[in-house]
C-alpha atoms as a PDB file:
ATOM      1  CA  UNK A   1      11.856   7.575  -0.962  1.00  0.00           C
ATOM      2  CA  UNK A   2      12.105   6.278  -4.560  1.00  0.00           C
ATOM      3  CA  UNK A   3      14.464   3.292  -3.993  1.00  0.00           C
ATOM      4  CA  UNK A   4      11.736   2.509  -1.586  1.00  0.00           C
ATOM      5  CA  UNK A   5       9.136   3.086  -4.120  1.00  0.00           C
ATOM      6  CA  UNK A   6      11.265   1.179  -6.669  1.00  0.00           C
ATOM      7  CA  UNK A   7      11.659  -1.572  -4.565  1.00  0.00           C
ATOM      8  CA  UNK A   8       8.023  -2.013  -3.740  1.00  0.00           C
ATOM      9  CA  UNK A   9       7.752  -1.710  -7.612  1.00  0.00           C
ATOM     10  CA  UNK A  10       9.837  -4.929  -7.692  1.00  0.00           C
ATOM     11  CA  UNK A  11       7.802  -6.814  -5.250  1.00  0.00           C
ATOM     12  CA  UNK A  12       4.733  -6.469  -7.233  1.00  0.00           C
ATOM     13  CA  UNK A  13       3.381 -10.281  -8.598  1.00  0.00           C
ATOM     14  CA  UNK A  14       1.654  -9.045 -11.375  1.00  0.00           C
ATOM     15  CA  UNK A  15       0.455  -5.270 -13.062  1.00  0.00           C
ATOM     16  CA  UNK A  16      -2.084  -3.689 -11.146  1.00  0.00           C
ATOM     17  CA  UNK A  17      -6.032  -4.565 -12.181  1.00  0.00           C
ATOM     18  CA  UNK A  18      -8.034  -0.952 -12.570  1.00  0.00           C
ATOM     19  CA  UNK A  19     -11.627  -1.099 -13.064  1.00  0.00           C
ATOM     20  CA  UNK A  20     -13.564   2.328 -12.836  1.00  0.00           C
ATOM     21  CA  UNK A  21     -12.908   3.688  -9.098  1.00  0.00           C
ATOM     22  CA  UNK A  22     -10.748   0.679  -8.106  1.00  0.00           C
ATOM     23  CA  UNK A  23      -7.780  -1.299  -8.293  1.00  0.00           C
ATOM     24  CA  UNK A  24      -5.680  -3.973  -6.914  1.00  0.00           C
ATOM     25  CA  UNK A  25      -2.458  -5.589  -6.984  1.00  0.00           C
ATOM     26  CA  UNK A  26      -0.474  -8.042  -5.507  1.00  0.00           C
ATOM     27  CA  UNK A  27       2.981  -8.372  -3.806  1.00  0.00           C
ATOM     28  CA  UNK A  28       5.368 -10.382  -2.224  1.00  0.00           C
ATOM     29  CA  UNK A  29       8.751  -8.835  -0.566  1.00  0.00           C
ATOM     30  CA  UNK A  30      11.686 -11.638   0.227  1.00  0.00           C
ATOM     31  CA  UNK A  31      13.560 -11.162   3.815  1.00  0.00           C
ATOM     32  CA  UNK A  32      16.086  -9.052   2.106  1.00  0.00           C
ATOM     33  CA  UNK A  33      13.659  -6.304   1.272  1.00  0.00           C
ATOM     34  CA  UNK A  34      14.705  -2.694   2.331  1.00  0.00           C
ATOM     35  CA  UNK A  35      11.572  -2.223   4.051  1.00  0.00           C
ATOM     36  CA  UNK A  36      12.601  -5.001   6.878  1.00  0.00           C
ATOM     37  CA  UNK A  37      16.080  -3.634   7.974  1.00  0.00           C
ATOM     38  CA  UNK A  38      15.707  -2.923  11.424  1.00  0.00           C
ATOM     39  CA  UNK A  39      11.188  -3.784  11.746  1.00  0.00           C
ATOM     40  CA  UNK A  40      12.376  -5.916  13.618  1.00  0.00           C
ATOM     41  CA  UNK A  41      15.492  -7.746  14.357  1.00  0.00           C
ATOM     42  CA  UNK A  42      15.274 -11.921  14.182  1.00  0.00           C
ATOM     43  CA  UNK A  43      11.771 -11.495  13.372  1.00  0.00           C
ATOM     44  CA  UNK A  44      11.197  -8.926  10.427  1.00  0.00           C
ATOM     45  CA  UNK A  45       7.661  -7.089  10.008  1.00  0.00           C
ATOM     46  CA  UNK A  46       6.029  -4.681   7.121  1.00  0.00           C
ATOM     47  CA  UNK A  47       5.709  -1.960   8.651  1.00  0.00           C
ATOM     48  CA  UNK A  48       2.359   0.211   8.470  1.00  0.00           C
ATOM     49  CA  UNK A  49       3.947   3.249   7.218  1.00  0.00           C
ATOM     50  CA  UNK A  50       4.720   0.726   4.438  1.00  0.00           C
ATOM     51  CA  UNK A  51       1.661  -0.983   4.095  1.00  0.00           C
ATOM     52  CA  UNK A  52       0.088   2.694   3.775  1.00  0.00           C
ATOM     53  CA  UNK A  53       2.769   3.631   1.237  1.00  0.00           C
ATOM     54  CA  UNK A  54       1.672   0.022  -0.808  1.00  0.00           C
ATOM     55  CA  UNK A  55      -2.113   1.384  -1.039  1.00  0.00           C
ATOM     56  CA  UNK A  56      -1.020   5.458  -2.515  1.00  0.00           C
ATOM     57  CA  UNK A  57       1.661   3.446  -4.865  1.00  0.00           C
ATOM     58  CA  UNK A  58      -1.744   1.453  -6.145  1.00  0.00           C
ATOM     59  CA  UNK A  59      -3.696   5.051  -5.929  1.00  0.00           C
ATOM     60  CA  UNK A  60      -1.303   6.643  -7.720  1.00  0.00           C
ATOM     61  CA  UNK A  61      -1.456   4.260 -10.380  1.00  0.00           C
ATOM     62  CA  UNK A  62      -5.564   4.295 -10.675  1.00  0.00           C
ATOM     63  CA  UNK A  63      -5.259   8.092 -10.515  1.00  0.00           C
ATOM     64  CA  UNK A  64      -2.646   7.905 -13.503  1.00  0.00           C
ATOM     65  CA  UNK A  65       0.007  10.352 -11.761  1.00  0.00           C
ATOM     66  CA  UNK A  66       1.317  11.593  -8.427  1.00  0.00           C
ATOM     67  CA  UNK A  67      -0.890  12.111  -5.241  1.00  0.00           C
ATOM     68  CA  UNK A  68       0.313  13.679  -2.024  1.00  0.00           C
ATOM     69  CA  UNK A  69      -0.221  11.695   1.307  1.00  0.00           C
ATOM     70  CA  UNK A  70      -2.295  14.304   3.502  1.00  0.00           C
ATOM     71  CA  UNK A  71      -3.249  11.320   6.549  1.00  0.00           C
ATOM     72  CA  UNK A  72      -5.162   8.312   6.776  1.00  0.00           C
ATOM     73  CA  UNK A  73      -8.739   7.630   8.956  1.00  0.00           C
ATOM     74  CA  UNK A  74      -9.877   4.545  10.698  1.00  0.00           C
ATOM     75  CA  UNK A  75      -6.779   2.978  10.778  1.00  0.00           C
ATOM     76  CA  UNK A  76      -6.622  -1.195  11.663  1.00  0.00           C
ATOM     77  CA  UNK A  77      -3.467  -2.884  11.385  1.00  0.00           C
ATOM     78  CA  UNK A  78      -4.293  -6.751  12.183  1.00  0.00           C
ATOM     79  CA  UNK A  79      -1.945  -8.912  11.005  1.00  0.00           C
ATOM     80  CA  UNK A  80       1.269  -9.034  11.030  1.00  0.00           C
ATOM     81  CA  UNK A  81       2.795  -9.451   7.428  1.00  0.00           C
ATOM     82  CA  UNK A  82       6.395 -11.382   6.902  1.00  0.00           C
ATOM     83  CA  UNK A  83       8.715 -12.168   4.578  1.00  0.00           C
ATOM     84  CA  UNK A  84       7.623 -14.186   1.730  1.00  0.00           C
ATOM     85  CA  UNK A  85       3.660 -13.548   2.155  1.00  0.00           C
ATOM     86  CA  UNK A  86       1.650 -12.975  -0.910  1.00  0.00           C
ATOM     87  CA  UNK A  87      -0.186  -9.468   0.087  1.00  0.00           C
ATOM     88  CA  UNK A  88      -3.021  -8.369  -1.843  1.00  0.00           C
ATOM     89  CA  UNK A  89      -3.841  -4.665  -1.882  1.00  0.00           C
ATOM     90  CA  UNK A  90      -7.457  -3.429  -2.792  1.00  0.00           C
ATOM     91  CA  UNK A  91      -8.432   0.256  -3.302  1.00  0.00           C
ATOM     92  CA  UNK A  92     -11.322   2.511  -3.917  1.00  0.00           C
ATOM     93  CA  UNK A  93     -12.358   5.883  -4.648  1.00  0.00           C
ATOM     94  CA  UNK A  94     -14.288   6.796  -1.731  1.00  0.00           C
ATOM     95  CA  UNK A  95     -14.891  10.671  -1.906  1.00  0.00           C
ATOM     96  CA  UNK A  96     -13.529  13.610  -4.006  1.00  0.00           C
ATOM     97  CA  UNK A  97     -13.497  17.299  -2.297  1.00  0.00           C
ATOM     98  CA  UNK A  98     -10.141  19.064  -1.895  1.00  0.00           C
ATOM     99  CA  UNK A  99      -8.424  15.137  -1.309  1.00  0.00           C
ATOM    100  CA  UNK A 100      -9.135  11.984  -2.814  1.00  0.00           C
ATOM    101  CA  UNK A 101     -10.028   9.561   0.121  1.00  0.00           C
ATOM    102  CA  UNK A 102      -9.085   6.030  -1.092  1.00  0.00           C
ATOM    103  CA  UNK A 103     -10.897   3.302   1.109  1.00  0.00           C
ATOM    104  CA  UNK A 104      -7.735   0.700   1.451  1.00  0.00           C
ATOM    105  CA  UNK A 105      -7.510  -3.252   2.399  1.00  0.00           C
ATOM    106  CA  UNK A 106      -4.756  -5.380   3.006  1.00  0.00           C
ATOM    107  CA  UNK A 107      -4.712  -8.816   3.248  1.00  0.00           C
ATOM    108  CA  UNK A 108      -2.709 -12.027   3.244  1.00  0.00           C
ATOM    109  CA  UNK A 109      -4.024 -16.071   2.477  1.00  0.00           C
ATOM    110  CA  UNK A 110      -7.392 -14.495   2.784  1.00  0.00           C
ATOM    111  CA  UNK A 111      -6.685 -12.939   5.990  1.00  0.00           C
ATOM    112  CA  UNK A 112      -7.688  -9.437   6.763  1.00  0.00           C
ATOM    113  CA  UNK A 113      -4.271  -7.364   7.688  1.00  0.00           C
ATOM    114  CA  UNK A 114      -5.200  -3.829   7.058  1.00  0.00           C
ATOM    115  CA  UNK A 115      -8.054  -1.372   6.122  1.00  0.00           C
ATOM    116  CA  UNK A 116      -7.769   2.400   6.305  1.00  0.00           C
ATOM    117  CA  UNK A 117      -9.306   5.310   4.760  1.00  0.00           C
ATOM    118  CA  UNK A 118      -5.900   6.711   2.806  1.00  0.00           C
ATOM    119  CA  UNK A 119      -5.889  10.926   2.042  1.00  0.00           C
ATOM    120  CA  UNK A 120      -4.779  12.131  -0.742  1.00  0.00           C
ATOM    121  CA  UNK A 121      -4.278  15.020  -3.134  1.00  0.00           C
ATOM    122  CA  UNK A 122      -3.271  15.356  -6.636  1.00  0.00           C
ATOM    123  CA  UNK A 123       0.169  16.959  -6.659  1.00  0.00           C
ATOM    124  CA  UNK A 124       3.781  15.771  -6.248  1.00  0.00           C
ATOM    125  CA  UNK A 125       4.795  12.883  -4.555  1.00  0.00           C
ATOM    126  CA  UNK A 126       5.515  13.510  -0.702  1.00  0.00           C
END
């Protein structure tokens, strides 16, 4: 998992932007990027695990260490996102309890692709 999360690390445009509760950053992975190999053949796709793994990688930074993925809520995946597309990432700190639930949007040339309520807990890195 950490040559993923090194790669991803790579694919980031510019630092993240924190203010308060939130954060974004944005990326842009070439057609040789890891997370392609085999999502799908001819016609490569970021997955949703990865798009998922994108927001805690932002979370993680805002919350200034590691967070533990616990499961996401309201999940809606609608766009598909290629090689080469500029993907912004927004997060924000939604709710504190026992998990830190980090409302999550994805999108790409102003597009909605994603938005999910992401679950986390301070802890290692799962």
């Amino acid at each position: 998992m950490n040559s993923m999360r090194q790669a991803i690390s790579r694919a980031a445009l510019a630092p993240a932007v924190i203010q308060g509760d939130a954060a974004e950053q944005r990326f842009r992975f070439d057609e040789n990027f890891i997370g392609f190999a085999g999502h799908f053949p001819g016609y490569p796709i970021l997955p949703a695990i990865l798009q998922t793994l994108l927001a805690q990688l932002l979370a993680e930074q805002l919350a200034d260490g590691p967070l533990e993925f616990l499961g996401l809520e309201k999940a809606k995946f609608s766009l598909q996102l290629r090689p080469a597309d500029e993907i912004q990432v927004k997060i924000a700190i939604r709710g504190r309890e026992e998990m830190i639930r980090f409302a999550a949007e994805l999108s790409c040339a102003g597009e909605p692709a994603a938005s999910f309520i992401l679950l986390l807990r301070e802890g290692t890195m799962a």
